[in-house]
PDB file of N, CA and C in Angstrom:
ATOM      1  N   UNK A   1     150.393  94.579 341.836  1.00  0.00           N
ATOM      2  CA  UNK A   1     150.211  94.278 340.432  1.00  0.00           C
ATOM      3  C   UNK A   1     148.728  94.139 340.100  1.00  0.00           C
ATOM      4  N   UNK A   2     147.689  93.401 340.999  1.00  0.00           N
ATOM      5  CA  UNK A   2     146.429  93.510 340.676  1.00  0.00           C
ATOM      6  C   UNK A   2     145.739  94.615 340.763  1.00  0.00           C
ATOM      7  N   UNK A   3     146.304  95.565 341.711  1.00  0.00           N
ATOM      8  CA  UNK A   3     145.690  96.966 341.777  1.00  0.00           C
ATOM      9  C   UNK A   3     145.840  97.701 340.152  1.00  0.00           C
ATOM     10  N   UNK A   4     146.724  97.205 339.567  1.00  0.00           N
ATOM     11  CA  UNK A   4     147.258  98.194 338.199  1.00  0.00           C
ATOM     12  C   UNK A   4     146.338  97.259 337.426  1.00  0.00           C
ATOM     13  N   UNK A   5     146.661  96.248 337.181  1.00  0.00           N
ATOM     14  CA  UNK A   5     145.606  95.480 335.847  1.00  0.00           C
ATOM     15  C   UNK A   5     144.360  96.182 336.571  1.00  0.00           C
ATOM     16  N   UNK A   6     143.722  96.186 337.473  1.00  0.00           N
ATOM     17  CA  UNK A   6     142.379  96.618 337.628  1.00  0.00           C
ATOM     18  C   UNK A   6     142.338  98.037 337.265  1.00  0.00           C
ATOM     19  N   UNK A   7     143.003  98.593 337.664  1.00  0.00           N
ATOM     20  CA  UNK A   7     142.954 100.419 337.555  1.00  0.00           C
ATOM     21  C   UNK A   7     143.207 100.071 335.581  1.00  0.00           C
ATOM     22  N   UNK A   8     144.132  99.408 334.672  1.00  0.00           N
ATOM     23  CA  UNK A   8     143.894  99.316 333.110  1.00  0.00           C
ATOM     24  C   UNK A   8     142.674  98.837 332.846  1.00  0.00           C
ATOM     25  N   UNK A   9     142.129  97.849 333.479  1.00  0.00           N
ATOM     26  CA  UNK A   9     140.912  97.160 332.643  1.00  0.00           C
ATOM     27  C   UNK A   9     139.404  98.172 332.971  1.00  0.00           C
ATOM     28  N   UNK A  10     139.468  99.076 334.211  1.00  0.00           N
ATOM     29  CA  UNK A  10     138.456  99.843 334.217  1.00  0.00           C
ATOM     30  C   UNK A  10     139.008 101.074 333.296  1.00  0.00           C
ATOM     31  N   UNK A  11     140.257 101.533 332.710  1.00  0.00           N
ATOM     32  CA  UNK A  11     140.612 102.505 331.883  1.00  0.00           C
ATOM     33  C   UNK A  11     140.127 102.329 330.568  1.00  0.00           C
ATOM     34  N   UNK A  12     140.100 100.945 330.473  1.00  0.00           N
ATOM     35  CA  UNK A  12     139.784 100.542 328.914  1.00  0.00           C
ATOM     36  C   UNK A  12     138.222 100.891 328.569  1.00  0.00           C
ATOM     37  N   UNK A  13     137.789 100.562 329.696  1.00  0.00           N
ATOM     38  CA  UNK A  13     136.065 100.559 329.784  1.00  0.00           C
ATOM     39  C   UNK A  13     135.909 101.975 329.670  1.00  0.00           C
ATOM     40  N   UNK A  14     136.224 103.164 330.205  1.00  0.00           N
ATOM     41  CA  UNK A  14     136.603 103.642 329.878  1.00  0.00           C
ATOM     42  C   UNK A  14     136.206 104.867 328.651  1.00  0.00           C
ATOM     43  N   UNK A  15     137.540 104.285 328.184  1.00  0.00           N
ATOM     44  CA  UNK A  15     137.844 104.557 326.939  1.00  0.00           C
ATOM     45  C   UNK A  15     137.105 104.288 325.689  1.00  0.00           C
ATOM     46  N   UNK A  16     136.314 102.701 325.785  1.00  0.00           N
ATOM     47  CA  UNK A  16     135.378 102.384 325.350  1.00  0.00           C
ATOM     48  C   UNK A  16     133.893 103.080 325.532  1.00  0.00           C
ATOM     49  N   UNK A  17     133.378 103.545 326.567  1.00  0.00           N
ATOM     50  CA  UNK A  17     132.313 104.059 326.318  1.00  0.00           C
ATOM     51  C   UNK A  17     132.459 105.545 326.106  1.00  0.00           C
ATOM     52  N   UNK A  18     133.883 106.030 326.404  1.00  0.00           N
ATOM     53  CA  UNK A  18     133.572 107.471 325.337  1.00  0.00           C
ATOM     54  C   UNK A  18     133.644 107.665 323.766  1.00  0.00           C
ATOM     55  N   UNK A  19     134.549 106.562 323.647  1.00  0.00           N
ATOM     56  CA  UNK A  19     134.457 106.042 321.963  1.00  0.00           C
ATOM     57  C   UNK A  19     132.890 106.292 321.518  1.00  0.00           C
ATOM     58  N   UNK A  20     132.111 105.417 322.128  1.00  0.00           N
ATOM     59  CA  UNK A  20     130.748 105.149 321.832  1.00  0.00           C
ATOM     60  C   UNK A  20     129.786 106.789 321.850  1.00  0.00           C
ATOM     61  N   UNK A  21     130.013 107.480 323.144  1.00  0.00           N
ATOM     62  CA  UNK A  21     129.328 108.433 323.443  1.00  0.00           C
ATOM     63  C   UNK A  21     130.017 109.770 322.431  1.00  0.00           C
ATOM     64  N   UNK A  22     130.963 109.895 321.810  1.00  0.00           N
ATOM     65  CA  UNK A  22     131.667 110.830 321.136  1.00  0.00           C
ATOM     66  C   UNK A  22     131.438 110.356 319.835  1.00  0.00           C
ATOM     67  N   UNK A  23     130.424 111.294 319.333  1.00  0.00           N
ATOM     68  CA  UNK A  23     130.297 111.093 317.757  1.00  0.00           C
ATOM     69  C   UNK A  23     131.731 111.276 316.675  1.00  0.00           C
ATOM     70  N   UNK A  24     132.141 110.219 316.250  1.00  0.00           N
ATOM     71  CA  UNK A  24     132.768 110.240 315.351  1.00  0.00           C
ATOM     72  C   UNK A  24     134.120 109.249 316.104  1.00  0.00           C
ATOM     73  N   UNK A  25     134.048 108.920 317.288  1.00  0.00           N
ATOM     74  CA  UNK A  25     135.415 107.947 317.933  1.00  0.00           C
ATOM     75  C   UNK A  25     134.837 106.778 317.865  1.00  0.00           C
ATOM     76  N   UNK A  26     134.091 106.032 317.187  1.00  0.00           N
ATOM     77  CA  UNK A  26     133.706 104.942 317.189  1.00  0.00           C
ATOM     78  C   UNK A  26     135.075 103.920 317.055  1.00  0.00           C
ATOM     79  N   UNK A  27     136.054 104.634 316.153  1.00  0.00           N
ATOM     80  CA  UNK A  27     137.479 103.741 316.515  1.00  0.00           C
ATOM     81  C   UNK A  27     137.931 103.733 317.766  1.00  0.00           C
ATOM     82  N   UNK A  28     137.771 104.152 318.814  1.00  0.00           N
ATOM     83  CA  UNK A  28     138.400 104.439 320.067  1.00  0.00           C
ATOM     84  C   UNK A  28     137.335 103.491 320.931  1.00  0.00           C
ATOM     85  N   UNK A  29     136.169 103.123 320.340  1.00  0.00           N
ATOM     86  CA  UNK A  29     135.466 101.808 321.327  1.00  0.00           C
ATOM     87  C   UNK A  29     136.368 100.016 320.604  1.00  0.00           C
ATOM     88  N   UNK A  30     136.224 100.254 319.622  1.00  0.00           N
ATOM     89  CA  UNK A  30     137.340  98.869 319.151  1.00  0.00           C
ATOM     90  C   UNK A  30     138.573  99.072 319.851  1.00  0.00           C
ATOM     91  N   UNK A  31     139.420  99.951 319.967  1.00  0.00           N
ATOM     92  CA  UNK A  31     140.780 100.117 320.487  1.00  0.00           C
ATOM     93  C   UNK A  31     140.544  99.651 321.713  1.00  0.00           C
ATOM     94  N   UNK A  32     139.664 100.379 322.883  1.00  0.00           N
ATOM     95  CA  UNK A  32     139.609 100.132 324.557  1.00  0.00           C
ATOM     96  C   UNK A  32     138.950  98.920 324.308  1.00  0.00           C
ATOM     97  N   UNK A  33     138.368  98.476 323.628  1.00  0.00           N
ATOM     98  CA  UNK A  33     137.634  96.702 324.052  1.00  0.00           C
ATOM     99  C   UNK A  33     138.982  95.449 323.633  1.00  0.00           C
ATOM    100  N   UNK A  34     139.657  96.031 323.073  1.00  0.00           N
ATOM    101  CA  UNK A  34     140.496  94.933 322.253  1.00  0.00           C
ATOM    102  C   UNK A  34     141.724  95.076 323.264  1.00  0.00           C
ATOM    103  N   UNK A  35     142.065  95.899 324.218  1.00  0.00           N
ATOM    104  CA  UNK A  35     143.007  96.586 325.574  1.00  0.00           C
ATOM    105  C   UNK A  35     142.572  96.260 326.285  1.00  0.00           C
ATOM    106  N   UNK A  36     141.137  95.948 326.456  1.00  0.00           N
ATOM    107  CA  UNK A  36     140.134  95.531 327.807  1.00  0.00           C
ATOM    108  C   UNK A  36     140.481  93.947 327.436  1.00  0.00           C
ATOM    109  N   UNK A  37     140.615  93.053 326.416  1.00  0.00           N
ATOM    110  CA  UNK A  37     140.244  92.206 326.343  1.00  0.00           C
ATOM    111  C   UNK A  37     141.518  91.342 326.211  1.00  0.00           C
ATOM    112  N   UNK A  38     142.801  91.980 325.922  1.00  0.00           N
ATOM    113  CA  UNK A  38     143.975  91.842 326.204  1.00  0.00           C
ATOM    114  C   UNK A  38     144.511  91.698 327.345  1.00  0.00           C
ATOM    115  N   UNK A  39     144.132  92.689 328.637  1.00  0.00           N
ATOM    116  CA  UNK A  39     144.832  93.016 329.621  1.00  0.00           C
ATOM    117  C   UNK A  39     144.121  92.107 331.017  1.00  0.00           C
ATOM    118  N   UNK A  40     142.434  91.635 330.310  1.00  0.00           N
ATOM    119  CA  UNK A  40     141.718  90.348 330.837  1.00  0.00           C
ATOM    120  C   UNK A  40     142.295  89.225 330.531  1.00  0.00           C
ATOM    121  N   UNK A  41     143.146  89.290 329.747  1.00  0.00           N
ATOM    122  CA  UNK A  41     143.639  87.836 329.165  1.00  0.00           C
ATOM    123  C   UNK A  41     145.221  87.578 329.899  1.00  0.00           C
ATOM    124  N   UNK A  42     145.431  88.510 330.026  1.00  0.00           N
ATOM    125  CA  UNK A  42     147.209  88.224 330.647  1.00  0.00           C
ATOM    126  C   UNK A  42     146.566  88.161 332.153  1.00  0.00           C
ATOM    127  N   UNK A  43     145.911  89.007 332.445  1.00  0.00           N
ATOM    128  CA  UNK A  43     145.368  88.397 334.142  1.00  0.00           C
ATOM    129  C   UNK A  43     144.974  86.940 334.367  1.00  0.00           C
ATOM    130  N   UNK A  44     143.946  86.593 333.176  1.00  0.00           N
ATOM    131  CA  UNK A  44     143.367  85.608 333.589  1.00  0.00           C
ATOM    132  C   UNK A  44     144.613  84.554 333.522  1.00  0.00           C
ATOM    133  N   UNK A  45     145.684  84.808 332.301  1.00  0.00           N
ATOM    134  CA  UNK A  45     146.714  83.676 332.169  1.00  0.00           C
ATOM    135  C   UNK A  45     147.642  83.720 333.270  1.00  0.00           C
ATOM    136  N   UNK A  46     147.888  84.893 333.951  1.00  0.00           N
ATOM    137  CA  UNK A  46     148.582  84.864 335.184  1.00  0.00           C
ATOM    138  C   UNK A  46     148.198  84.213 336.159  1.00  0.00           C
ATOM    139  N   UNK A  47     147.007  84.427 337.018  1.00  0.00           N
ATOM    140  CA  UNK A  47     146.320  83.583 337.541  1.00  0.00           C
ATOM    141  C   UNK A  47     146.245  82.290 337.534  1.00  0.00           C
ATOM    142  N   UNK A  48     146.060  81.558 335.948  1.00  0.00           N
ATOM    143  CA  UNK A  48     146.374  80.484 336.153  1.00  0.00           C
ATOM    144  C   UNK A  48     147.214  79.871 335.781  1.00  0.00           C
ATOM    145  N   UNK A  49     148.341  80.177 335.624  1.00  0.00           N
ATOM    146  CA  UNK A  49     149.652  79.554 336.222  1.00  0.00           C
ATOM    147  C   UNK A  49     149.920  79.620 337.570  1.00  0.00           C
ATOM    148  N   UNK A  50     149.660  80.931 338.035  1.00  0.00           N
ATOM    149  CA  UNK A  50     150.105  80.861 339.412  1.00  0.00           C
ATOM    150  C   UNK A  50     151.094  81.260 339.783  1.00  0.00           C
ATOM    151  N   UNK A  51     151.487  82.396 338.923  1.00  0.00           N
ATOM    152  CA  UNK A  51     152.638  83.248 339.009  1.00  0.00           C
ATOM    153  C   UNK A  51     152.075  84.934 339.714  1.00  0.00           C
ATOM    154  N   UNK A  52     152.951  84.548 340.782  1.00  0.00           N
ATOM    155  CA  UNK A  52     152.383  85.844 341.157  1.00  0.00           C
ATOM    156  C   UNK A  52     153.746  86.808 341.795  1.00  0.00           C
ATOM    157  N   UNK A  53     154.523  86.875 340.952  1.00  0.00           N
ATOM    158  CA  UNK A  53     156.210  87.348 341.094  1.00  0.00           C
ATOM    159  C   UNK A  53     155.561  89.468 340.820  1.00  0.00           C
ATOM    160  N   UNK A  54     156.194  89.670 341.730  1.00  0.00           N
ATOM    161  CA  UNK A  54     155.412  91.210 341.188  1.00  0.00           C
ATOM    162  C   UNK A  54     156.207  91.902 340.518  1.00  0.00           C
TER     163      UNK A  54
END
């Protein structure tokens, strides 16, 4: 399960800097940061509970 959140949260990044580097996807850097920042947040809340059921 940590192998996959890691393999999403480097997808988001990603996704985010081609947003940035592709003139005119500037929506596609809000989308991957707000997925990056989501998918950091259910890890980090997993973690601390301490649920680690796969």
């Amino acid at each position: 399960m940590l192998k996959f959140v890691a393999f999403l949260l480097i997808a988001w990044l990603v996704v985010s800097v081609l947003g940035l580097l592709i003139e005119g996807l500037l929506w596609l850097t809000f989308i991957g940061l707000v997925l990056f920042l989501a998918t950091a947040g259910y890890l980090w809340f997993k973690r601390k509970t301490g649920s680690n059921a796969a």
